[in-house]
C-alpha atoms as a PDB file:
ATOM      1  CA  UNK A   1      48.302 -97.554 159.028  1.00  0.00           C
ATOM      2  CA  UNK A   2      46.652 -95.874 156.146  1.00  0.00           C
ATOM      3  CA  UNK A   3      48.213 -92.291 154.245  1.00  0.00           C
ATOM      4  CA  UNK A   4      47.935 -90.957 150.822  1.00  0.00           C
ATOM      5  CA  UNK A   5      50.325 -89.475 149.362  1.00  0.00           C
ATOM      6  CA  UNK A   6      50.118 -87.544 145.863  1.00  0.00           C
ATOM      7  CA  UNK A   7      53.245 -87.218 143.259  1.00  0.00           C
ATOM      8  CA  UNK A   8      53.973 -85.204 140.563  1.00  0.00           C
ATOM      9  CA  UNK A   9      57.018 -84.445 139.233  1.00  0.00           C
ATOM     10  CA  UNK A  10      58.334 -80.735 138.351  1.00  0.00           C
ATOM     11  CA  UNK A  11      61.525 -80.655 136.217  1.00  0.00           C
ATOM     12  CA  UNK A  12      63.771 -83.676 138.035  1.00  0.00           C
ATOM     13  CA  UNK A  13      62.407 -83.035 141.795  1.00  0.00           C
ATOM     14  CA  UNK A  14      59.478 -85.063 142.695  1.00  0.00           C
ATOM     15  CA  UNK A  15      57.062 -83.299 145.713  1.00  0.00           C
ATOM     16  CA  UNK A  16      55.108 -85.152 148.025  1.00  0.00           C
ATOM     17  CA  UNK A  17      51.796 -83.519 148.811  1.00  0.00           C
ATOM     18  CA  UNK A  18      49.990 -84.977 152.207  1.00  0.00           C
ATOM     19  CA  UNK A  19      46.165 -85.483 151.999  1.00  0.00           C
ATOM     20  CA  UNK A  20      44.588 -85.794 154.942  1.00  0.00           C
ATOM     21  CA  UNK A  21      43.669 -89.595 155.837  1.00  0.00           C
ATOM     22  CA  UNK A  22      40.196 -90.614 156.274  1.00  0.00           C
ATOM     23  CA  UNK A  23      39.250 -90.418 159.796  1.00  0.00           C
ATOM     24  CA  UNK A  24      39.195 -93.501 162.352  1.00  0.00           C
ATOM     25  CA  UNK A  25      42.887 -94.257 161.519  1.00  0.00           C
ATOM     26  CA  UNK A  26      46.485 -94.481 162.923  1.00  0.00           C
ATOM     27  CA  UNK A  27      49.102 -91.989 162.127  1.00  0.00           C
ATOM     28  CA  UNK A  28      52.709 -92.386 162.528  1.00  0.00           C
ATOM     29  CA  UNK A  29      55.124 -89.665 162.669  1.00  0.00           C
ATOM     30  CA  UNK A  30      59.066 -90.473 163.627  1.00  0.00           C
ATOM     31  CA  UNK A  31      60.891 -88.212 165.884  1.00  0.00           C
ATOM     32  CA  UNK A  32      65.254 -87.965 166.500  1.00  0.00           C
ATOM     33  CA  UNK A  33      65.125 -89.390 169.737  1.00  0.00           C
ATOM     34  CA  UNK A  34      67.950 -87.435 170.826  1.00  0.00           C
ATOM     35  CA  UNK A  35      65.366 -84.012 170.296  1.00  0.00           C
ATOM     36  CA  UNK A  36      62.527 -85.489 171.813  1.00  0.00           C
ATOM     37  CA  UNK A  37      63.197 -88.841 173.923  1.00  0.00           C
ATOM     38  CA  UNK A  38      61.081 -91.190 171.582  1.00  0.00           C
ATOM     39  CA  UNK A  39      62.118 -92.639 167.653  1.00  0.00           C
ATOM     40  CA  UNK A  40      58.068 -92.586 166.957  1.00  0.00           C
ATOM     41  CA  UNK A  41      55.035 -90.953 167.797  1.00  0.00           C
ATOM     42  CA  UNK A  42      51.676 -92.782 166.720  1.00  0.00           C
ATOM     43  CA  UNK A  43      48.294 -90.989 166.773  1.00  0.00           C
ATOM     44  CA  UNK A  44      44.778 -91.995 167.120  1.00  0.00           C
ATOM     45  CA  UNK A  45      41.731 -89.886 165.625  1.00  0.00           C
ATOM     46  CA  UNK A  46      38.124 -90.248 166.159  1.00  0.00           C
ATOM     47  CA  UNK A  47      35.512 -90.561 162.889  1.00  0.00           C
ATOM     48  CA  UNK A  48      35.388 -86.929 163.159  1.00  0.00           C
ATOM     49  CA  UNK A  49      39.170 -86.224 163.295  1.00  0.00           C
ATOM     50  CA  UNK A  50      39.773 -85.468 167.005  1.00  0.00           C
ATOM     51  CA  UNK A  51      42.701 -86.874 168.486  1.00  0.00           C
ATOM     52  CA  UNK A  52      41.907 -89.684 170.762  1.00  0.00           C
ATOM     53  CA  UNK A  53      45.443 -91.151 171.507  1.00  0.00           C
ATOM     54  CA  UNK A  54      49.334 -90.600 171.377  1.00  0.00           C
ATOM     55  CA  UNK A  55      51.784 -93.175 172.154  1.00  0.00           C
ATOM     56  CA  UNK A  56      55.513 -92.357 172.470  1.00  0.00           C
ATOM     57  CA  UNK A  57      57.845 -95.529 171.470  1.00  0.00           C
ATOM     58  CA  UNK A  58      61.875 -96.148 170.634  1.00  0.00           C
ATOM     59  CA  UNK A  59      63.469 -97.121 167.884  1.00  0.00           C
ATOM     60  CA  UNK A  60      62.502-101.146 168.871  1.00  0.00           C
ATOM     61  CA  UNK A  61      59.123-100.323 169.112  1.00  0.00           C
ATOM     62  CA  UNK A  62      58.857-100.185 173.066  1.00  0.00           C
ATOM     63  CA  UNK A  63      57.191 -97.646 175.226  1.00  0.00           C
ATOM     64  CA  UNK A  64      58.972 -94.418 175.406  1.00  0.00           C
ATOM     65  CA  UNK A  65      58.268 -91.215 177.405  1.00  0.00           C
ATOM     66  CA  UNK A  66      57.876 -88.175 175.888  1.00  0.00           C
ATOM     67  CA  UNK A  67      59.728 -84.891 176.901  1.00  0.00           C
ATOM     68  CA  UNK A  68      57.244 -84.208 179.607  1.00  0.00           C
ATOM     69  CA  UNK A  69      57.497 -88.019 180.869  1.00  0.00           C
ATOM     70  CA  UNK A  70      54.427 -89.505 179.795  1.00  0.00           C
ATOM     71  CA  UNK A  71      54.215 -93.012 177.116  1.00  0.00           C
ATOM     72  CA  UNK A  72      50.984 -92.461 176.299  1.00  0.00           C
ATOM     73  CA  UNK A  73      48.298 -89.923 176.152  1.00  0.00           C
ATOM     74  CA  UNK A  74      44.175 -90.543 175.887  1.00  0.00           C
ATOM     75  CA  UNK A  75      41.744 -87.838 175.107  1.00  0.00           C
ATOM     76  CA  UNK A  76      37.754 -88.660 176.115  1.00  0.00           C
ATOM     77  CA  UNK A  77      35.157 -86.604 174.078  1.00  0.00           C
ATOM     78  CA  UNK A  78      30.836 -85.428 175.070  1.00  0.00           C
ATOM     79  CA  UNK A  79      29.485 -85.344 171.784  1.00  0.00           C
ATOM     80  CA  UNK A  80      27.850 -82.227 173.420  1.00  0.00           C
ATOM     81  CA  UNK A  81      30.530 -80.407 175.030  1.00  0.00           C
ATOM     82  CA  UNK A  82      33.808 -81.655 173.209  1.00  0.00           C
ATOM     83  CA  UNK A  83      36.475 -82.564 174.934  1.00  0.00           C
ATOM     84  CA  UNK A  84      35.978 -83.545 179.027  1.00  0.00           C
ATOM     85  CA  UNK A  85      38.739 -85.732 179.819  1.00  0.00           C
ATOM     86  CA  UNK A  86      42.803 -86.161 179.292  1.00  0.00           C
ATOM     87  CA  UNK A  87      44.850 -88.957 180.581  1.00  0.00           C
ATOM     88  CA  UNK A  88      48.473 -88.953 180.792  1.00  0.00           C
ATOM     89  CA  UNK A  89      50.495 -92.256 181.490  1.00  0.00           C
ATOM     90  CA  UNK A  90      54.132 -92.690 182.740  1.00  0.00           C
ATOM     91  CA  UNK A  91      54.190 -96.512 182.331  1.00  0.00           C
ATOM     92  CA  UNK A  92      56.363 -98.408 183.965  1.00  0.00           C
ATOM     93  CA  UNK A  93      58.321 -97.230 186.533  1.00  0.00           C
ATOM     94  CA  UNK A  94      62.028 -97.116 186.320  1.00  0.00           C
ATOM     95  CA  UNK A  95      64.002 -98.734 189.780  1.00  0.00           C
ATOM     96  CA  UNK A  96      63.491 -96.705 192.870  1.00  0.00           C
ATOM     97  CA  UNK A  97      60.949 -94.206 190.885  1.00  0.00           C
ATOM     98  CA  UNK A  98      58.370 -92.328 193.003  1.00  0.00           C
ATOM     99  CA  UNK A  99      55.675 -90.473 191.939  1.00  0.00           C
ATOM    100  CA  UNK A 100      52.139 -90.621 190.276  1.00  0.00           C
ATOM    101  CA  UNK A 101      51.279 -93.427 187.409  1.00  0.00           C
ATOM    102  CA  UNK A 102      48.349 -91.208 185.633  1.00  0.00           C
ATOM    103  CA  UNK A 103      46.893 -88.079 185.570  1.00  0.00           C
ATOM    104  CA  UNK A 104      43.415 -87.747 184.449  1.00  0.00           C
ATOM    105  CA  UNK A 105      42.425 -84.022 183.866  1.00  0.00           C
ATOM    106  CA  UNK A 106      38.911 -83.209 183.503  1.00  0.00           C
ATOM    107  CA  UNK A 107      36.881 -79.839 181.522  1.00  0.00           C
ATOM    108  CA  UNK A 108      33.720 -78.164 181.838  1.00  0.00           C
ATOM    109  CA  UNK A 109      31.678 -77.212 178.860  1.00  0.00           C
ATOM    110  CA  UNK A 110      33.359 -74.306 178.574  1.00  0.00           C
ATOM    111  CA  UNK A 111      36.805 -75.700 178.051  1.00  0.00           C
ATOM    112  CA  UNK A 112      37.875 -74.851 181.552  1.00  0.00           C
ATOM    113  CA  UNK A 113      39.873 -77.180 183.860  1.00  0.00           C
ATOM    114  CA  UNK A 114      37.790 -77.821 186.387  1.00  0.00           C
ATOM    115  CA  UNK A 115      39.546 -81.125 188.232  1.00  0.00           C
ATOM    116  CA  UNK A 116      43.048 -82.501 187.632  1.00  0.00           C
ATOM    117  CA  UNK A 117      43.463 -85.935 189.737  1.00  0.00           C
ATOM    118  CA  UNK A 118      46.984 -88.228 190.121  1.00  0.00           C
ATOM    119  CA  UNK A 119      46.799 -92.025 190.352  1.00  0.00           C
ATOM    120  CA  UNK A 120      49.013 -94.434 191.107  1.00  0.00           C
ATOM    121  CA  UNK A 121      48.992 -97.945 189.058  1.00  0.00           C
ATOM    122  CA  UNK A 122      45.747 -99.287 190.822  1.00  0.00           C
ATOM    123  CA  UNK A 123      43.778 -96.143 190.245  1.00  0.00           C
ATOM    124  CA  UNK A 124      43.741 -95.104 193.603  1.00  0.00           C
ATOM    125  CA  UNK A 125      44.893 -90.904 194.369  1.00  0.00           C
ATOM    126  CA  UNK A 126      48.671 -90.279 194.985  1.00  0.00           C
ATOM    127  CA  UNK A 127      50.621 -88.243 195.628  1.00  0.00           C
ATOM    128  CA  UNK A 128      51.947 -85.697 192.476  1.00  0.00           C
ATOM    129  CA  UNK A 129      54.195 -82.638 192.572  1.00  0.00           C
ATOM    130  CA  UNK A 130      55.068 -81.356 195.949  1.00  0.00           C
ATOM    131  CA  UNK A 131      51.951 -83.848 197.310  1.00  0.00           C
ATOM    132  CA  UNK A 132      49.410 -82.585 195.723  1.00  0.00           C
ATOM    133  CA  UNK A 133      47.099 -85.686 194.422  1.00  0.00           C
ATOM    134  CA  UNK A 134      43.612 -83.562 193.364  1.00  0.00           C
ATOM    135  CA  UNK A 135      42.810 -80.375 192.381  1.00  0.00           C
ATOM    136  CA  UNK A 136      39.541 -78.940 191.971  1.00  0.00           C
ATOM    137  CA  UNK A 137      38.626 -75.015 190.079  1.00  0.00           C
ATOM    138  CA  UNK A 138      35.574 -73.199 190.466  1.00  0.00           C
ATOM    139  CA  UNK A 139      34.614 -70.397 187.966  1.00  0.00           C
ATOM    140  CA  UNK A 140      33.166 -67.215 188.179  1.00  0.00           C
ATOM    141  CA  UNK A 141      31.981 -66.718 184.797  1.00  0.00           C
ATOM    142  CA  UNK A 142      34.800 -66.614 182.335  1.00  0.00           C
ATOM    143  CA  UNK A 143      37.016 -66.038 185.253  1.00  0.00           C
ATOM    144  CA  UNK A 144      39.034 -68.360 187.999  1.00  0.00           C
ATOM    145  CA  UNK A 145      36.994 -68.180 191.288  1.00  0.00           C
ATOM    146  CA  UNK A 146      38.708 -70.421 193.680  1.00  0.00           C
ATOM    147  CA  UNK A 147      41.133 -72.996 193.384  1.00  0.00           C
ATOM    148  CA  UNK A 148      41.082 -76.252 196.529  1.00  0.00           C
ATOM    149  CA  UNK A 149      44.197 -78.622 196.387  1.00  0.00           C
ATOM    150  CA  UNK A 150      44.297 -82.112 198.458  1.00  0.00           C
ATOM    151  CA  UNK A 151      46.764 -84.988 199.333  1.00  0.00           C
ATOM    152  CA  UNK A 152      46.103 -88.360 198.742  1.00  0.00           C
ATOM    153  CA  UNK A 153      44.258 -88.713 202.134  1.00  0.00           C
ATOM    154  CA  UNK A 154      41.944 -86.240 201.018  1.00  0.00           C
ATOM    155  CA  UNK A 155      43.449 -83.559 203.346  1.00  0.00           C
ATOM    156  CA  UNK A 156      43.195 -80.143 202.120  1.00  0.00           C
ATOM    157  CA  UNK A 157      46.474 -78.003 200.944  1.00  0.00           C
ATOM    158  CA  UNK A 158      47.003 -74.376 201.259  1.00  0.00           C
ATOM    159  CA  UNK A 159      49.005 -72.486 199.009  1.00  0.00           C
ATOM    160  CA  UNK A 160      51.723 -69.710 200.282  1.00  0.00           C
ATOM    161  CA  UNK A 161      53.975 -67.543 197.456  1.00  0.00           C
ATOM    162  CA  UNK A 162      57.802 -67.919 197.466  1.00  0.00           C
ATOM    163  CA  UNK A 163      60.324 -66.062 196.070  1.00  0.00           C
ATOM    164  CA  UNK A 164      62.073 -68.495 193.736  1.00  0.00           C
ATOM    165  CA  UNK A 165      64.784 -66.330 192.394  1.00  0.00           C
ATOM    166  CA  UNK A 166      65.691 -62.574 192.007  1.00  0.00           C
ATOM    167  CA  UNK A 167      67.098 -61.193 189.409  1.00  0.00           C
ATOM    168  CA  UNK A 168      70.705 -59.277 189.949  1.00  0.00           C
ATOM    169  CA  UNK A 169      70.354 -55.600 189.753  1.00  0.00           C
ATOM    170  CA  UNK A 170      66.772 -55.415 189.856  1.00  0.00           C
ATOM    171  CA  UNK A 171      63.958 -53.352 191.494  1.00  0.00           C
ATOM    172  CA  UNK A 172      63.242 -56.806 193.518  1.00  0.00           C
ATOM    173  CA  UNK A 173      67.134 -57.441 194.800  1.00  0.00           C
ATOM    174  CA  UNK A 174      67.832 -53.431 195.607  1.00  0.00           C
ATOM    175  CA  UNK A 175      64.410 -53.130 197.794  1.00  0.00           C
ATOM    176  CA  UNK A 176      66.072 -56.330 199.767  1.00  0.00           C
ATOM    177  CA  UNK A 177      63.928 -59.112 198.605  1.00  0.00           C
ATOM    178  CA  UNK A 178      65.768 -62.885 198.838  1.00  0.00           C
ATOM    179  CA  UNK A 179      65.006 -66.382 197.439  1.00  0.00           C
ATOM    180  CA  UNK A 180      62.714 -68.584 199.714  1.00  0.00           C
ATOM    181  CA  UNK A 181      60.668 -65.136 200.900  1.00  0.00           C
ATOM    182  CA  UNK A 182      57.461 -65.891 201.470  1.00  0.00           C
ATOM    183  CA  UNK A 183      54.967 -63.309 200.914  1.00  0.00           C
ATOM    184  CA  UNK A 184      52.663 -63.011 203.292  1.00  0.00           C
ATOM    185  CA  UNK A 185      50.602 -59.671 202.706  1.00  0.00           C
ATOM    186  CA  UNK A 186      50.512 -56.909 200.559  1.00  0.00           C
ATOM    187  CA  UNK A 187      48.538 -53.524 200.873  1.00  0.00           C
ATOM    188  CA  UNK A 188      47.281 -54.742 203.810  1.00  0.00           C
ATOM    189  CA  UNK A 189      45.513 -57.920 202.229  1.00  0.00           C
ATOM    190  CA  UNK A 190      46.581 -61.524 202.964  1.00  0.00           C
ATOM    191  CA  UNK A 191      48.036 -63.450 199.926  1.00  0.00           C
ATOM    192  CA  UNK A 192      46.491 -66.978 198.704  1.00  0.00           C
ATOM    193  CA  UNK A 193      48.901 -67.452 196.166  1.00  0.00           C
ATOM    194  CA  UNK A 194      51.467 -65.913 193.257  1.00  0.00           C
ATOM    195  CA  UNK A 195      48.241 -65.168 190.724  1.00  0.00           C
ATOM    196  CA  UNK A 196      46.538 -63.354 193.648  1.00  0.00           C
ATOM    197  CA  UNK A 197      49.398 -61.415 193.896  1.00  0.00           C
ATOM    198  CA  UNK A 198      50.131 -60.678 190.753  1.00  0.00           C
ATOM    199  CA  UNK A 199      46.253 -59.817 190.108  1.00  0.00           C
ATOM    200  CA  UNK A 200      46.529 -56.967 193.024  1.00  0.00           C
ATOM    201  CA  UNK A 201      49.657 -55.690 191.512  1.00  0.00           C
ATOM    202  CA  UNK A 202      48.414 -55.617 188.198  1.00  0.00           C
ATOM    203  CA  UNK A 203      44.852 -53.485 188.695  1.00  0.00           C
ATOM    204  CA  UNK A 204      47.155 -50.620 190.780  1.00  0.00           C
ATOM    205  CA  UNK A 205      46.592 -47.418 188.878  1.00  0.00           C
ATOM    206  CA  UNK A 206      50.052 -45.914 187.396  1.00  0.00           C
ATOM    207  CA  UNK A 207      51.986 -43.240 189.809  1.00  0.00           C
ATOM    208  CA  UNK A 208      50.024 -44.450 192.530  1.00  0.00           C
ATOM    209  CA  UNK A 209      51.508 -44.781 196.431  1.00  0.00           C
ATOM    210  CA  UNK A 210      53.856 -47.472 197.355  1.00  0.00           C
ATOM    211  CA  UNK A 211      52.719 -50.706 199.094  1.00  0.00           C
ATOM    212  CA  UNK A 212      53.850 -52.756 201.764  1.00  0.00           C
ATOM    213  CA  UNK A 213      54.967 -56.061 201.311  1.00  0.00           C
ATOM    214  CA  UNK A 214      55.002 -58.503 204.274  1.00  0.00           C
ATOM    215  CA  UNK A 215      57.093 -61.954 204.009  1.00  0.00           C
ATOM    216  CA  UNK A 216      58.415 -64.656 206.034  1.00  0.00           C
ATOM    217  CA  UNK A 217      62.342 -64.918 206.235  1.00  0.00           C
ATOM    218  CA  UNK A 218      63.525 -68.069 208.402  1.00  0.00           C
ATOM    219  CA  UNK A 219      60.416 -67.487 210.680  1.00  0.00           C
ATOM    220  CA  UNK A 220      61.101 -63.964 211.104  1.00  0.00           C
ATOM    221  CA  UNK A 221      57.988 -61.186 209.161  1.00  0.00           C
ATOM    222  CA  UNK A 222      59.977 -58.630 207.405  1.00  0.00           C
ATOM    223  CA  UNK A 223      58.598 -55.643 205.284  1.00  0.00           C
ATOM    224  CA  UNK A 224      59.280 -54.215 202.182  1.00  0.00           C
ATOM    225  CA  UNK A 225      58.272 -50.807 200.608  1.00  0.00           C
ATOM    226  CA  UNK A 226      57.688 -52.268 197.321  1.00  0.00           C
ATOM    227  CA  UNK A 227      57.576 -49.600 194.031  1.00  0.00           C
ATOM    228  CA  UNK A 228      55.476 -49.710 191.393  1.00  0.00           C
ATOM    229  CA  UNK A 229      56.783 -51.514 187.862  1.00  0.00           C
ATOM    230  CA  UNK A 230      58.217 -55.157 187.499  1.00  0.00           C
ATOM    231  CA  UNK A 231      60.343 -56.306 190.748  1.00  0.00           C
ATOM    232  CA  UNK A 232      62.323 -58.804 188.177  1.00  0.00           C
ATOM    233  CA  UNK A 233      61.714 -61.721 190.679  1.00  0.00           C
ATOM    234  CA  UNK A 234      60.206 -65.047 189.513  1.00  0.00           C
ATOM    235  CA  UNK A 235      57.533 -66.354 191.942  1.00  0.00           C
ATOM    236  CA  UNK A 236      56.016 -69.481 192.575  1.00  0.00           C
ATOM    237  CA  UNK A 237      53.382 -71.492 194.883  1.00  0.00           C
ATOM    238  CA  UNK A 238      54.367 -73.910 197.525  1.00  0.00           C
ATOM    239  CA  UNK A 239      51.873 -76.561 198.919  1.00  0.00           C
ATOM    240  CA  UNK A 240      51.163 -77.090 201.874  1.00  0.00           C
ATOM    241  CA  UNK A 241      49.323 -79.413 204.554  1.00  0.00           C
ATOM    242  CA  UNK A 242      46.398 -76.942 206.275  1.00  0.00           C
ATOM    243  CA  UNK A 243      46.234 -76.340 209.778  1.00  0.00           C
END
């Protein structure tokens, strides 16, 4: 591992200055373990400075997984676009862990996500968080056009919108809104997911009429006169195998 350093000494206190290594090299930054779940954190750069790898380790040197679970993480540049690909390894498992082995996540020219894809140790799709094993964007321009979301068979996924929590005392709670609601419709038009949602909500002009919300409660379609402003609920999407 290469770094300068440069001393000089003011008075009795000496001051380290960092200079930034030539590129092409290792760096090596240490972590409290206890903060962050790993003793050190060494880095990779390309001849033009980009990151190419991190890998998480312990105090003894051996793999260690980083506060979002990963041991290592590898970045894949187009010398015309930038950056296209990031892959994010768990290593191995621990005894009776489930789950995905890799994630590769993959950008368009523009920067945009355009496919995110979980593996298992032989490469092959698996299942990720709440099943979902690919996901696949489409843009519109500068904007999100549609989203798809499959299993590891390949099935497709829907989405649906669920009321994770409600806030005590707020707009969301007094109008009679619960946690596990699932919102069906509002103002009339079907919901895809919480950002649909949330981008109806958000183009309604101020003072105008009250809309009505339609959810699912224990099979049963309730609905809700819902007021303009913040309903102080947090939200989130739910996958699901398609009809």
């Amino acid at each position: 591992m290469h770094q300068s350093v440069r001393r000089w000494r003011r008075g009795r206190d000496a001051i380290a200055v960092w200079q930034a290594p030539p590129p092409a090299v290792a760096l090596t930054t240490y972590y409290d373990p206890e903060d962050a779940g790993y003793a050190k954190l060494a880095m990779k750069k390309d001849d033009r400075g980009r990151l190419t790898e991190a890998a998480y380790f312990d105090r003894k040197g051996r793999p260690a997984r980083n506060e979002k679970g990963y041991v290592r993480i590898a970045l894949r540049y187009d010398e015309r676009v930038g950056l296209v690909e990031k892959n994010f390894y768990k290593g191995k498992r621990a005894p009776g862990e489930n789950g995905h082995a890799r994630v590769a996540v993959h950008y368009d020219a523009r920067g945009d996500l355009v496919e995110m894809v979980f593996y298992d140790e032989r490469d092959r799709p698996t299942r990720g968080p709440e099943g979902l094993a690919k996901m696949r964007s489409r843009y519109a321009g500068a904007k999100l056009g549609d989203q798809a979301f499959f299993d590891a068979d390949g099935a497709r996924l829907r989405r649906e919108a669920v009321v994770a929590r409600v806030l005590p005392g707020g707009p969301g709670e007094r109008i009679g809104l619960k946690a596990e609601d699932v919102l069906v419709s509002y103002g009339g038009r079907d919901l895809e997911s919480v950002a649909h949602f949330l981008g109806l909500r958000s183009g309604e002009r101020r003072g105008g009429a009250s809309r009505e919300l339609h959810v699912l409660r224990g099979g049963k379609r309730l609905v809700f006169v819902v007021p303009e402003g913040a309903l102080q609920v947090q939200l989130g999407d739910r996958l699901l195998r398609a009809p």
